[in-house]
Protein backbone atom coordinates (compact mmCIF):
# COMPACT_ATOMS: atom_id res chain seq x y z
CA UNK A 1 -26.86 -31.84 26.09
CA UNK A 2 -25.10 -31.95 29.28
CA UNK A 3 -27.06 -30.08 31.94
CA UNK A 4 -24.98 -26.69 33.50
CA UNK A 5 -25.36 -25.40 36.63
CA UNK A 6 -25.90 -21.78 37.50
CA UNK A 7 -26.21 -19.91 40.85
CA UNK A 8 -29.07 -17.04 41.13
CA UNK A 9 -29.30 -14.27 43.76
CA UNK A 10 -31.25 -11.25 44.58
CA UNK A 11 -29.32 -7.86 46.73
CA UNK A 12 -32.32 -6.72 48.13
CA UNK A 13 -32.86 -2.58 48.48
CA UNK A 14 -35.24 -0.09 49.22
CA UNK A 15 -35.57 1.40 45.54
CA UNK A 16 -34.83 -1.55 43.75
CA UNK A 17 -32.83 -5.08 43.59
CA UNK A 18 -29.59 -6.31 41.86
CA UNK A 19 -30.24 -9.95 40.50
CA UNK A 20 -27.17 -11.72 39.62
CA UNK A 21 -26.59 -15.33 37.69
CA UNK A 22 -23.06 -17.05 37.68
CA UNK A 23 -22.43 -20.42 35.98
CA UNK A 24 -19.81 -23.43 37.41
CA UNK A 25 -16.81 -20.52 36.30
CA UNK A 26 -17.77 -17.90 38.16
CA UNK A 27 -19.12 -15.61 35.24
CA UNK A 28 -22.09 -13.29 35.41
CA UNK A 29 -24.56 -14.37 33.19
CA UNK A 30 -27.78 -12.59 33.84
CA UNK A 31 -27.31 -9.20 35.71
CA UNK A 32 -30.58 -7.04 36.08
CA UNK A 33 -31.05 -3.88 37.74
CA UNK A 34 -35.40 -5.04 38.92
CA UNK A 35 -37.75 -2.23 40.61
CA UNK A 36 -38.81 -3.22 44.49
CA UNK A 37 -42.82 -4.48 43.39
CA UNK A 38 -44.75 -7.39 43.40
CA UNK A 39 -44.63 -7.58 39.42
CA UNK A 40 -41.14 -6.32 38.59
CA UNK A 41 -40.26 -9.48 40.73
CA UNK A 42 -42.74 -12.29 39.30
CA UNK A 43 -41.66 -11.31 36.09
CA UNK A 44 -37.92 -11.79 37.23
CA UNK A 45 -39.24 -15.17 39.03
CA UNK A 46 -40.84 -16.06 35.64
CA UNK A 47 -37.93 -15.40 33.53
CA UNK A 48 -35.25 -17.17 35.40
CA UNK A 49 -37.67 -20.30 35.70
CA UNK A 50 -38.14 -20.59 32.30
CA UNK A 51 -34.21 -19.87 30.80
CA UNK A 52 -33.78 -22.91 33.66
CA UNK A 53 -35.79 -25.23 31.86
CA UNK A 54 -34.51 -24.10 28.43
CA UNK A 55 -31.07 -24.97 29.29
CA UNK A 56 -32.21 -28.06 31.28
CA UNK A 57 -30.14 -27.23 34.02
CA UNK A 58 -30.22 -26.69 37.44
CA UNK A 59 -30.63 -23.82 39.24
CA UNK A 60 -29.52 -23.15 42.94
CA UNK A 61 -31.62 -19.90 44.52
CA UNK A 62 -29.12 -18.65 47.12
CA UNK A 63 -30.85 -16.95 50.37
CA UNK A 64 -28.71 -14.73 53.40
CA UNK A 65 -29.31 -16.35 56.56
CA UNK A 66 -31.68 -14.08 58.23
């Protein structure tokens, strides 16, 4: 299996976060609407970690410069 790459980010709010995943075409593929707390976010963390290794790909965690 060839490996794929996808692109994760996090929008970052008060209330809650938008977490996005687009592959090497652009499309979305992992939207989530997570609560702002510790857990809500480890679990998100946990989840995108392990659908990595499932599709032995890479995955690129994108950060705003600060």
């Amino acid at each position: 299996m060839a490996a794929c790459k996808e692109w994760a980010g996090i929008d970052v709010g008060k209330g809650f976060h938008h977490a996005y995943a687009v592959d090497e075409t652009g499309t979305v593929v992992f939207p989530r609407k997570v609560v702002n707390g510790q857990a809500a976010i480890e679990q998100l963390i946990a989840r995108t970690i392990a659908e990595t290794a499932r599709m032995r790909g890479d995955l690129t965690p994108i950060t705003s410069p600060d």
